[in-house]
C-alpha atoms as a PDB file:
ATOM      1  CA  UNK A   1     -25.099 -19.605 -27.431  1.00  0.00           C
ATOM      2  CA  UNK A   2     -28.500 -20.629 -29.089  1.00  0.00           C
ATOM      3  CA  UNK A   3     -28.211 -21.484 -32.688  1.00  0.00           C
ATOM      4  CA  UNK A   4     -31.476 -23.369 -33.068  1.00  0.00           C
ATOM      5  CA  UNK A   5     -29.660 -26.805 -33.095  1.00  0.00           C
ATOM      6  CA  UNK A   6     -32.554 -28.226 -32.049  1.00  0.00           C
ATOM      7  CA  UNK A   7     -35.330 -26.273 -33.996  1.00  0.00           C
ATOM      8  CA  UNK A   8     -38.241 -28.103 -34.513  1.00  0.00           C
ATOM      9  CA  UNK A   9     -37.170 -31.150 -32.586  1.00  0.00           C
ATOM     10  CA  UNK A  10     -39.436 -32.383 -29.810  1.00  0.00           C
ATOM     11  CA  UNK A  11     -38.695 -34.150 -26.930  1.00  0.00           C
ATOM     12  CA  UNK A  12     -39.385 -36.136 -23.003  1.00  0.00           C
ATOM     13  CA  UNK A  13     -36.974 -35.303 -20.037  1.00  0.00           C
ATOM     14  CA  UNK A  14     -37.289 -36.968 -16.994  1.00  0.00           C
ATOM     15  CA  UNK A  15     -35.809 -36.277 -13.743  1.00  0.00           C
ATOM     16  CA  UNK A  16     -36.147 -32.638 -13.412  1.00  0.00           C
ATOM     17  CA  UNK A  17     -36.200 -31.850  -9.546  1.00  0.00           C
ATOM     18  CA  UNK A  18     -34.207 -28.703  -8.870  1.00  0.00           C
ATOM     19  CA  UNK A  19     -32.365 -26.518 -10.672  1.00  0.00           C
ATOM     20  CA  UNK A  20     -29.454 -27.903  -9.151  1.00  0.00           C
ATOM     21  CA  UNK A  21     -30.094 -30.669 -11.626  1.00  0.00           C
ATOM     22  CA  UNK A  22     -28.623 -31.621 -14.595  1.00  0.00           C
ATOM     23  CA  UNK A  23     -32.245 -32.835 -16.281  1.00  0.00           C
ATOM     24  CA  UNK A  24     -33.511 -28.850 -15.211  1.00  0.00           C
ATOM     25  CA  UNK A  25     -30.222 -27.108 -17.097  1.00  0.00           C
ATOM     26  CA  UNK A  26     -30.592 -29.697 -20.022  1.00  0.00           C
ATOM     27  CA  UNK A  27     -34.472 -28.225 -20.497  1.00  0.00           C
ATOM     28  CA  UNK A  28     -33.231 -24.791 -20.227  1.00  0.00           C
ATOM     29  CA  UNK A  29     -30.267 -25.509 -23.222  1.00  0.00           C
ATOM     30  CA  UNK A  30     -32.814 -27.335 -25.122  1.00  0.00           C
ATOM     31  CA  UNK A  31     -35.761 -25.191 -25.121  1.00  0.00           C
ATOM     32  CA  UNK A  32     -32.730 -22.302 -25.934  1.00  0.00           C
ATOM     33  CA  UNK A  33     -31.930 -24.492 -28.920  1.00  0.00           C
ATOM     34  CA  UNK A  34     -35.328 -24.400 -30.174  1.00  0.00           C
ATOM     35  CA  UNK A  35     -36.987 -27.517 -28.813  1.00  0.00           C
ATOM     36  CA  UNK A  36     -40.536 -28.266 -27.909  1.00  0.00           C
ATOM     37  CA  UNK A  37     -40.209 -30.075 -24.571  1.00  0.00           C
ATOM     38  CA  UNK A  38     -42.512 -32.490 -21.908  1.00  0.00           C
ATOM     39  CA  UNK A  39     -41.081 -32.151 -18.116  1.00  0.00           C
ATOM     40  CA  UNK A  40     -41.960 -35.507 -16.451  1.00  0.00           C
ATOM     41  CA  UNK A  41     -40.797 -36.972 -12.894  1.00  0.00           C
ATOM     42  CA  UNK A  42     -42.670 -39.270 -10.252  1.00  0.00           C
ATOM     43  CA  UNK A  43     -45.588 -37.923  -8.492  1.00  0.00           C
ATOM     44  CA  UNK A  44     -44.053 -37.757  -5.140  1.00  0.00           C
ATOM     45  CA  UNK A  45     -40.934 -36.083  -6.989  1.00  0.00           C
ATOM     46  CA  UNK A  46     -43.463 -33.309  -8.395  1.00  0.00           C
ATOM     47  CA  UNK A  47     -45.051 -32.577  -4.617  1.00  0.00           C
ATOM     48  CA  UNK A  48     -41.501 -31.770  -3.856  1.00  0.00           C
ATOM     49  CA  UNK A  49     -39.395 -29.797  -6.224  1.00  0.00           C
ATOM     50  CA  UNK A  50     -40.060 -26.739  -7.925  1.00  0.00           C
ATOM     51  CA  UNK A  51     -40.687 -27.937 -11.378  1.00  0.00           C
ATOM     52  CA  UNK A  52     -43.773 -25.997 -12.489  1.00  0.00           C
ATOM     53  CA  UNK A  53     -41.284 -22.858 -12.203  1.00  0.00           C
ATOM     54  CA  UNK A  54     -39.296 -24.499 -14.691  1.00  0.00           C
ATOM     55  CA  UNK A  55     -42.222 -25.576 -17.217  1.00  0.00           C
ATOM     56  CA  UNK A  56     -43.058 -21.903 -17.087  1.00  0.00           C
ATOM     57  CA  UNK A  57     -39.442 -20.941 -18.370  1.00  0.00           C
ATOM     58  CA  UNK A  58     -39.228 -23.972 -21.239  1.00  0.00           C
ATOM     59  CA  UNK A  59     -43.295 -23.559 -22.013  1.00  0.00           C
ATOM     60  CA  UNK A  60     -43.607 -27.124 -21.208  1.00  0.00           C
ATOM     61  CA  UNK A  61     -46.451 -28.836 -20.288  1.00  0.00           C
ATOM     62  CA  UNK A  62     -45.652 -31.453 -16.962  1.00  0.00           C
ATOM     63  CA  UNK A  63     -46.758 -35.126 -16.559  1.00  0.00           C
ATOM     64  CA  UNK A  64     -46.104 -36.985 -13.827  1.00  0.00           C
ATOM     65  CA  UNK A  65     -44.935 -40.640 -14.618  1.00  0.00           C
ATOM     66  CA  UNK A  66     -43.746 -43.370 -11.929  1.00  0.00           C
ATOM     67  CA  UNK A  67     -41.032 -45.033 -14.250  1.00  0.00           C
ATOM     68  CA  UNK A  68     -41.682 -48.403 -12.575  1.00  0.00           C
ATOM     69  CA  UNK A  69     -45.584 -48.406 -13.996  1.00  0.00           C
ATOM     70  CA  UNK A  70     -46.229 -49.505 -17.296  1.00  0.00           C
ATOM     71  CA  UNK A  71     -49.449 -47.690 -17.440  1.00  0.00           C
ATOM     72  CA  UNK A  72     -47.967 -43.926 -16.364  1.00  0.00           C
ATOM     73  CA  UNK A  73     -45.030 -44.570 -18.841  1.00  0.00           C
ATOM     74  CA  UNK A  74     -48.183 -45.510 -21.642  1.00  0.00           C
ATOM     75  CA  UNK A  75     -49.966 -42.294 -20.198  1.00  0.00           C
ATOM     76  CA  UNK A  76     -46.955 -40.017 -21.087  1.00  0.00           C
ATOM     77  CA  UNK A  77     -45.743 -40.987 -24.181  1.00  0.00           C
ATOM     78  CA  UNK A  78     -49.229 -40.348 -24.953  1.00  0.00           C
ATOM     79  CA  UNK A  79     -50.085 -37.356 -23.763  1.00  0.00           C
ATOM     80  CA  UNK A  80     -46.877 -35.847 -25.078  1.00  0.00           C
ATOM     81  CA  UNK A  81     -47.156 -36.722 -28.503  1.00  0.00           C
ATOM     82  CA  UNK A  82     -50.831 -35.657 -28.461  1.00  0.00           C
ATOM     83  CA  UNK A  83     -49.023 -31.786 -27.020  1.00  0.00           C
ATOM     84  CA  UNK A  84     -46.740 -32.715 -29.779  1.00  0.00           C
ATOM     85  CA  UNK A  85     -49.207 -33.333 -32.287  1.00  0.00           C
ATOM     86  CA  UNK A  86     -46.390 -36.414 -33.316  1.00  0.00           C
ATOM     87  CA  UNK A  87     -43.860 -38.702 -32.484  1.00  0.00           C
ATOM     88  CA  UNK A  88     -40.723 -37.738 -29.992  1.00  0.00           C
ATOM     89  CA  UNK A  89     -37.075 -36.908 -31.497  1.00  0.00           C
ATOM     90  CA  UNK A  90     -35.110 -36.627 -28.085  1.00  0.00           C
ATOM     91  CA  UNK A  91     -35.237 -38.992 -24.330  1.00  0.00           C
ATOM     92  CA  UNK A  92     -33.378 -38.003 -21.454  1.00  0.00           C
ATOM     93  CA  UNK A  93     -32.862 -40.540 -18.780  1.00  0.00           C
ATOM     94  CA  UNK A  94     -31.975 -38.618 -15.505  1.00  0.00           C
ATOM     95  CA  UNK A  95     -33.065 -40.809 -12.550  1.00  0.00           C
ATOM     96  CA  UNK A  96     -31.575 -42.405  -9.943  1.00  0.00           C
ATOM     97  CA  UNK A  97     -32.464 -43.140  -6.022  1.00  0.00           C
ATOM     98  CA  UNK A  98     -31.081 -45.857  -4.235  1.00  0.00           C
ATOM     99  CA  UNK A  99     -32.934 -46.580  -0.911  1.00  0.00           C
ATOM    100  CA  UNK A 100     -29.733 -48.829   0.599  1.00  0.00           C
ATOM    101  CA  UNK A 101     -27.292 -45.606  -0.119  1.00  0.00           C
ATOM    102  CA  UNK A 102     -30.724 -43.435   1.611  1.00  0.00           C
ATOM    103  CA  UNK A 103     -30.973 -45.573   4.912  1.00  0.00           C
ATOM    104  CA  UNK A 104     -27.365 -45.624   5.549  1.00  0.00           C
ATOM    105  CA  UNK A 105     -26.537 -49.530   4.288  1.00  0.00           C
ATOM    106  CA  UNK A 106     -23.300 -50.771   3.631  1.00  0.00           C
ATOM    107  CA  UNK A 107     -22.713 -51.844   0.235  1.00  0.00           C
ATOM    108  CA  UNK A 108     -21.424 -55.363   2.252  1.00  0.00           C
ATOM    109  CA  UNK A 109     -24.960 -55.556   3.995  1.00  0.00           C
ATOM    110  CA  UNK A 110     -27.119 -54.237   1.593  1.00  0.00           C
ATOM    111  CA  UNK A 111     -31.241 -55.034   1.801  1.00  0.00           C
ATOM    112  CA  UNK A 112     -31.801 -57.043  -1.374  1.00  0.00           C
ATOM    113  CA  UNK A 113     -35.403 -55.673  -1.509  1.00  0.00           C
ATOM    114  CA  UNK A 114     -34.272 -52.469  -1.259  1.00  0.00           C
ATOM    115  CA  UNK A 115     -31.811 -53.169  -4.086  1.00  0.00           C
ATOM    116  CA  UNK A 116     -34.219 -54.545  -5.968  1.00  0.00           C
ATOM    117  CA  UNK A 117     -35.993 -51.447  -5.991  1.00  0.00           C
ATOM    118  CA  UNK A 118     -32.688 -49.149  -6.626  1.00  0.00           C
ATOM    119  CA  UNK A 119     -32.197 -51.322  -9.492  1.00  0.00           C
ATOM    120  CA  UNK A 120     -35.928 -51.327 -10.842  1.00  0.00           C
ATOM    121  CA  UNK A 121     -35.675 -47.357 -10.432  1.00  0.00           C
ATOM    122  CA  UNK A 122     -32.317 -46.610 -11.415  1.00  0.00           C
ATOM    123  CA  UNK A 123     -31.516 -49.029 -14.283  1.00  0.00           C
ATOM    124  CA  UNK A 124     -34.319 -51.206 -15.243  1.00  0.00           C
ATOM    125  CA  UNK A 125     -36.839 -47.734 -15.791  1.00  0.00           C
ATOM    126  CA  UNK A 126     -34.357 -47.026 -19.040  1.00  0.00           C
ATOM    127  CA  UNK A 127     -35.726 -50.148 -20.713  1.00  0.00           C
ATOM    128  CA  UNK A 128     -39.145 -49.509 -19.647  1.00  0.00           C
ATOM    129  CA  UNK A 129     -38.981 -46.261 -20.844  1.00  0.00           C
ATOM    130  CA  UNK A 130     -37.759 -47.429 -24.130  1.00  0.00           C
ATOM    131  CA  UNK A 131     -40.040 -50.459 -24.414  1.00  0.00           C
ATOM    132  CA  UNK A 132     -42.818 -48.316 -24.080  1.00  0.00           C
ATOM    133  CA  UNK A 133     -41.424 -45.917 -27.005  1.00  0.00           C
ATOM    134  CA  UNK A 134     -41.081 -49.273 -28.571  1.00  0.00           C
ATOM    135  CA  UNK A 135     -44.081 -50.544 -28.482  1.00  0.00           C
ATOM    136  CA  UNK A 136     -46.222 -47.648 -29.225  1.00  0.00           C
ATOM    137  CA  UNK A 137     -43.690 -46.780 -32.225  1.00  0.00           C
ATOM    138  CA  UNK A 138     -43.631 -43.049 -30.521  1.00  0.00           C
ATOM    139  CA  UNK A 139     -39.622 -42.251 -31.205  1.00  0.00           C
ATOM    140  CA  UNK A 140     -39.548 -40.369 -34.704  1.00  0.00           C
ATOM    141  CA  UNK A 141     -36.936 -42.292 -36.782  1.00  0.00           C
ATOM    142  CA  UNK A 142     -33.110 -40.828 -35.973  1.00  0.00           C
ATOM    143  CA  UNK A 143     -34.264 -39.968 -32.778  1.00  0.00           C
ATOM    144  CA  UNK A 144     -32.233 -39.944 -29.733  1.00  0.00           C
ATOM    145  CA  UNK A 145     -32.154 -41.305 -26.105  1.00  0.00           C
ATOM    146  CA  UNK A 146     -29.324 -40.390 -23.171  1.00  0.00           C
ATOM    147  CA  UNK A 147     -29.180 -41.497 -20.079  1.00  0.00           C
ATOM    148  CA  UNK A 148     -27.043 -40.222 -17.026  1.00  0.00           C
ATOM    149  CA  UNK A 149     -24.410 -42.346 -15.961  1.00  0.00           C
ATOM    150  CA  UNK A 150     -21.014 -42.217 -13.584  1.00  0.00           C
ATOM    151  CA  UNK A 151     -17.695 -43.998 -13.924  1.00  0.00           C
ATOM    152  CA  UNK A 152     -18.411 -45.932 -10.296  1.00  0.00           C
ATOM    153  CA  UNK A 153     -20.008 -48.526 -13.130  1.00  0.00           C
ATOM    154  CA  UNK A 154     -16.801 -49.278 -14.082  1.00  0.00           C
ATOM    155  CA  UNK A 155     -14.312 -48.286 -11.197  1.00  0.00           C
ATOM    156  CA  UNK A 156     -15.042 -49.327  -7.365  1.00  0.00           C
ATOM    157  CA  UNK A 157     -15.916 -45.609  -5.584  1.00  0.00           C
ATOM    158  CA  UNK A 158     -16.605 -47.787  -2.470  1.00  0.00           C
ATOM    159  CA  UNK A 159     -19.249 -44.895  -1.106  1.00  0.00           C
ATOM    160  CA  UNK A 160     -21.258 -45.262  -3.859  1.00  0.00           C
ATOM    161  CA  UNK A 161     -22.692 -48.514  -2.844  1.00  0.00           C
ATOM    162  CA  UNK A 162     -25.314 -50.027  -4.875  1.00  0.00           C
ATOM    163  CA  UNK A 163     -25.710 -47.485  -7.211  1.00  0.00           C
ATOM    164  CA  UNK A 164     -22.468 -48.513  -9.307  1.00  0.00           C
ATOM    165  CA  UNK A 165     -24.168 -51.528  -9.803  1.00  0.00           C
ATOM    166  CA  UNK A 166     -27.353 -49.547 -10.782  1.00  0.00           C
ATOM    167  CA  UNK A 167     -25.296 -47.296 -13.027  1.00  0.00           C
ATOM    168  CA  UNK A 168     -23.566 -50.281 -14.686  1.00  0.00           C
ATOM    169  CA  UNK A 169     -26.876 -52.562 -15.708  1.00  0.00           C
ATOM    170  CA  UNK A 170     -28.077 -48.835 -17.182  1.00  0.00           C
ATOM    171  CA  UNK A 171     -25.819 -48.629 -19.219  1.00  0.00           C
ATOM    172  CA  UNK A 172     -26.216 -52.201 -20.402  1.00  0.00           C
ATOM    173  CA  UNK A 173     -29.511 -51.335 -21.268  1.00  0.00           C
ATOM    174  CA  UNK A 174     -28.477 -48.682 -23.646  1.00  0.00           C
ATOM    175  CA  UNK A 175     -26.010 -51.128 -24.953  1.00  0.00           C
ATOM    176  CA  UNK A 176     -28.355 -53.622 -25.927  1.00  0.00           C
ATOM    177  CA  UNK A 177     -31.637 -51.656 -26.712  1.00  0.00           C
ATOM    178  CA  UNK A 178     -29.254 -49.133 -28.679  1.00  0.00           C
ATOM    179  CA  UNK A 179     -29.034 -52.139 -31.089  1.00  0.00           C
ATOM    180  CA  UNK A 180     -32.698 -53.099 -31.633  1.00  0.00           C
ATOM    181  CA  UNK A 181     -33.806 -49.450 -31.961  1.00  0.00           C
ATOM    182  CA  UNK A 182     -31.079 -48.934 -33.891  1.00  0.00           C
ATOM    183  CA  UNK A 183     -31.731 -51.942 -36.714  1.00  0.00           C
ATOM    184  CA  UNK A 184     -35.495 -50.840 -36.022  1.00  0.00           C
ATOM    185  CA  UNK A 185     -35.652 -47.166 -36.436  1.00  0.00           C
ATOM    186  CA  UNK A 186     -32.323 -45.573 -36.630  1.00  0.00           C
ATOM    187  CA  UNK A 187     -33.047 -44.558 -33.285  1.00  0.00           C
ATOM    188  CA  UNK A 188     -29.625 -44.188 -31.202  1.00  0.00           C
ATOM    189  CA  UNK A 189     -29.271 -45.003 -27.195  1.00  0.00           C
ATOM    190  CA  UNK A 190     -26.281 -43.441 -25.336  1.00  0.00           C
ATOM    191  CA  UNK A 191     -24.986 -42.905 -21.828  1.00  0.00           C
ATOM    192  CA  UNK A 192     -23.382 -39.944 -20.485  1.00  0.00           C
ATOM    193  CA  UNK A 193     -20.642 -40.281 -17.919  1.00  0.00           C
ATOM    194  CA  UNK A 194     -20.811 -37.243 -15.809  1.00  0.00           C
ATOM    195  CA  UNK A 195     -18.256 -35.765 -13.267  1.00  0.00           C
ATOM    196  CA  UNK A 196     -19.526 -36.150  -9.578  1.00  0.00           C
ATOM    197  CA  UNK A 197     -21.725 -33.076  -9.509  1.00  0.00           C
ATOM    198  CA  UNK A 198     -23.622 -31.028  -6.742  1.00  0.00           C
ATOM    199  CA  UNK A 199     -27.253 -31.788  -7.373  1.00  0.00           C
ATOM    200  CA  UNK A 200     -29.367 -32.812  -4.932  1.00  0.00           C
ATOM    201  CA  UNK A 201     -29.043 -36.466  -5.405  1.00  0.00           C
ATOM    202  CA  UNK A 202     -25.611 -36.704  -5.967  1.00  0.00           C
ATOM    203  CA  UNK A 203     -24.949 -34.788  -2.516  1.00  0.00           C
ATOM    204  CA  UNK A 204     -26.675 -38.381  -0.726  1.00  0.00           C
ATOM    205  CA  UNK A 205     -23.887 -40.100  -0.933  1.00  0.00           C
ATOM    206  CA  UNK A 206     -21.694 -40.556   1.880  1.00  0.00           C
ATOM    207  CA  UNK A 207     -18.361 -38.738   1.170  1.00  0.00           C
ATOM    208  CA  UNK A 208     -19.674 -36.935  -2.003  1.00  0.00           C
ATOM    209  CA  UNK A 209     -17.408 -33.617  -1.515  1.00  0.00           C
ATOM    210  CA  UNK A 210     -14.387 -35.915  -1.425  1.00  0.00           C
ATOM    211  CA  UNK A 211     -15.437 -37.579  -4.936  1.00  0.00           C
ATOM    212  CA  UNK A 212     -15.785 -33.953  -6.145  1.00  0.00           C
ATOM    213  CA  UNK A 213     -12.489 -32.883  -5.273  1.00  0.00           C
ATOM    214  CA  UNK A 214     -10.841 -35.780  -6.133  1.00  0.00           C
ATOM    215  CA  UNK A 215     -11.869 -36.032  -9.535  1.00  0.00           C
ATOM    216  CA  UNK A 216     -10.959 -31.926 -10.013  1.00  0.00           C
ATOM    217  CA  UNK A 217      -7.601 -32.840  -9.218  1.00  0.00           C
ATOM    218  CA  UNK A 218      -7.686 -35.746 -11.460  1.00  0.00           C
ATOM    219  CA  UNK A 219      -9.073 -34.317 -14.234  1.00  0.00           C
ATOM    220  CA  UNK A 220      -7.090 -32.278 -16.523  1.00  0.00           C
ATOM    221  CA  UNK A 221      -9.747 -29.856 -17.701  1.00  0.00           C
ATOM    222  CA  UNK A 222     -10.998 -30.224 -13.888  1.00  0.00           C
ATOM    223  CA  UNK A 223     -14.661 -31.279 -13.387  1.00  0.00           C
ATOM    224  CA  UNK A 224     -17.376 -30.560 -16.148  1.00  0.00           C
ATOM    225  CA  UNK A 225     -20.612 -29.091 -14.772  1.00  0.00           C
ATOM    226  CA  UNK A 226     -23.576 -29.826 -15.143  1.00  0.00           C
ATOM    227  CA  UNK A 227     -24.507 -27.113 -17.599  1.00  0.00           C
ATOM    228  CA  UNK A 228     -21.928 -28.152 -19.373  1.00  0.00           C
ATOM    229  CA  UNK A 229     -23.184 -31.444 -19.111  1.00  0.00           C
ATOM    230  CA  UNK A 230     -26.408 -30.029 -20.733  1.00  0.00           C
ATOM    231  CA  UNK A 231     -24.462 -28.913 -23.732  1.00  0.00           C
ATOM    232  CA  UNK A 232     -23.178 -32.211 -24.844  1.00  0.00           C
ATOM    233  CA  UNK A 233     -26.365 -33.616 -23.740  1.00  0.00           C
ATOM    234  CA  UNK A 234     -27.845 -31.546 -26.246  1.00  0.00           C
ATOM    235  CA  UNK A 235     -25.473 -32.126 -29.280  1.00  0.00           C
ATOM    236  CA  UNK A 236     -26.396 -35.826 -28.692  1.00  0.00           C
ATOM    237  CA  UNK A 237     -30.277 -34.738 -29.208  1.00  0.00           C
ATOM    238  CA  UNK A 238     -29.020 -33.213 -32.526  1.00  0.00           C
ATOM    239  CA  UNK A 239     -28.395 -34.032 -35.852  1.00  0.00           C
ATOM    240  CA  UNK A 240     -24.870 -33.540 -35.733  1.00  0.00           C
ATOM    241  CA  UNK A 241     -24.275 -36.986 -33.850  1.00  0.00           C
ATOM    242  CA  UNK A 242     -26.419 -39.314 -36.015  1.00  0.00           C
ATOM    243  CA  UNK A 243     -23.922 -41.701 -35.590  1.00  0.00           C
ATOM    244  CA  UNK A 244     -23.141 -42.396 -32.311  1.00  0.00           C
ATOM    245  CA  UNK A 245     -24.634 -44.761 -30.464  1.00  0.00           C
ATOM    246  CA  UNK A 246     -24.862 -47.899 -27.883  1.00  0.00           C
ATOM    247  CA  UNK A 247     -21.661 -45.453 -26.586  1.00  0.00           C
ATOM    248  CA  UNK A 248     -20.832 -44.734 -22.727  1.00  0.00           C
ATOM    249  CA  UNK A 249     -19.521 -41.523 -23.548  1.00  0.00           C
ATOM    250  CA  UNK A 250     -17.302 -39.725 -20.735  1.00  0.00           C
ATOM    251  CA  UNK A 251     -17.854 -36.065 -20.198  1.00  0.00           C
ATOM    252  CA  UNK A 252     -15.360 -35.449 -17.205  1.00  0.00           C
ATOM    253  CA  UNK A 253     -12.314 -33.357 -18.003  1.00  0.00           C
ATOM    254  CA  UNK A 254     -10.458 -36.038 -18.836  1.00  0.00           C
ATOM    255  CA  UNK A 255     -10.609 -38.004 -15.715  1.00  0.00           C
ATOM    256  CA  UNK A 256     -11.646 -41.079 -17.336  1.00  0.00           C
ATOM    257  CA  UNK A 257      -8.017 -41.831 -18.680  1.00  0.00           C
ATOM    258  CA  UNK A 258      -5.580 -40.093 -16.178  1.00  0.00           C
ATOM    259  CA  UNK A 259      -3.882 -42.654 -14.153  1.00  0.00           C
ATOM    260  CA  UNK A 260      -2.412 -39.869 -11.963  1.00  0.00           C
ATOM    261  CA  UNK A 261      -2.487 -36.270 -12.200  1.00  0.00           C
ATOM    262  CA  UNK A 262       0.400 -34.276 -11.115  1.00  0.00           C
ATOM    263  CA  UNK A 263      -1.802 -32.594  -8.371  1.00  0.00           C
ATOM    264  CA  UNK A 264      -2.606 -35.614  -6.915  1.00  0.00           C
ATOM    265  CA  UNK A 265       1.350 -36.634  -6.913  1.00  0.00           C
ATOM    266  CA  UNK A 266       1.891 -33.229  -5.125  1.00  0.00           C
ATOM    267  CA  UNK A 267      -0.642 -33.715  -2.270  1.00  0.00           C
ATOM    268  CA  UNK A 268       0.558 -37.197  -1.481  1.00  0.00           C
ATOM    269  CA  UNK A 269       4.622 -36.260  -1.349  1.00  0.00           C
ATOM    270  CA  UNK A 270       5.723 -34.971   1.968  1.00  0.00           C
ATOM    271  CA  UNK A 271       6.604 -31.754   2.725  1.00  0.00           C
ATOM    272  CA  UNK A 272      10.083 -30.772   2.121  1.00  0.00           C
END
């Protein structure tokens, strides 16, 4: 339902690739919600998705931006608040590639260059991102930044490999920018814990179906989707949740907190 929650608010999202993806639904809900938006994802990203089909839907200008390069991050932030004509209310962090979990290493013989590049990617292009913002003062004060995150940063999902790690340090990131912006500008930094959900990258990892119905069974509201996941993405971008920040928040039906869920207890008893 669009109520204009986010009327006049401007704003960066990264990571759109497909419309399979949680960064392409959040767009949608925010340009329904009145937003001015800036689609931005890596070069080689752009060659291969279909993102100028979403820039025509949202009336969004796109800029491509390697998240590991200083200079493209400078370029955007930029460039978007010249299309803005001013600073930048909203950030949302959806990346993630991990090259060990691509080529098939286990997480016990992992390539540490290769990790070092999941990690630069995955975790370390939050506080670029926001260092740039930083830096160039572009985040309007009470702004807000989210980032995608999953629970394997907490809990061992042993298919998930080097990304837990990748998801954990991001969310450190928040943690601690989330306090200097804060102090600085009032600006607020926030994960989003998602439920294992069928995008494109998500579907890489080894096993992935069996995370999704696991965690439905868990869950007591069962999985949350990802357009769902663009809805509380985009009450975080508004001015109802001033407060919150530095927060891992947890949008998965619950799973989070259920040691064991009475389906699970059913599949594992035998058959009478």
């Amino acid at each position: 339902m669009a109520n204009n929650l986010l009327a006049g608010k401007k704003g960066i999202i990264f990571g759109a690739l497909d419309e399979k993806s949680i960064a392409w639904k959040t767009a949608l809900k925010c340009h329904e919600q009145g937003a001015q938006i800036v689609l931005t994802n890596a070069p080689v990203a752009l060659r291969m998705g279909e993102i100028n089909k979403l820039s025509e839907k949202v009336q969004a200008p796109v800029i491509g931006a390697d998240v590991t390069n200083m200079d493209d991050l400078k370029n955007l932030f930029e460039e978007a608040q010249k299309h803005f004509n001013g600073g930048i209310d909203f950030v949302l962090h959806s990346i993630g590639m991990s090259l060990n979990v691509r080529k098939g290493k286990h997480y016990t013989e992992m390539n540490y260059e290769w990790n070092q590049k999941t990690m630069d990617i995955s975790a370390m292009s939050l506080h670029r991102v926001l260092r740039t913002a930083w830096d160039m003062d572009a985040i309007n004060e009470w702004g807000s930044v989210v980032g995608l995150s999953y629970i394997a940063a907490q809990r061992v999902f042993p298919d998930y490999n080097e990304m837990a790690d990748a998801k954990a340090l991001l969310e450190s990131v928040a943690r601690s920018f989330g306090y200097h912006y804060g102090v600085r500008k009032k600006v607020r930094v926030n994960t989003v814990s998602q439920s294992p959900t069928r995008t494109t990258a998500g579907s890489g990892v080894k096993g992935f179906d069996a995370f999704v119905d696991y965690a439905d069974n868990m869950s007591p509201l069962g999985n949350a989707s990802a357009e769902d996941c663009a809805n509380y993405c985009t009450t975080l971008f508004s001015d109802l949740t001033r407060y919150v920040t530095m927060q891992n928040l947890f949008h998965d039906g619950g799973f989070s907190f259920t040691g064991v869920s009475q389906a699970i207890v059913d599949k594992m008893m035998p058959a009478q």
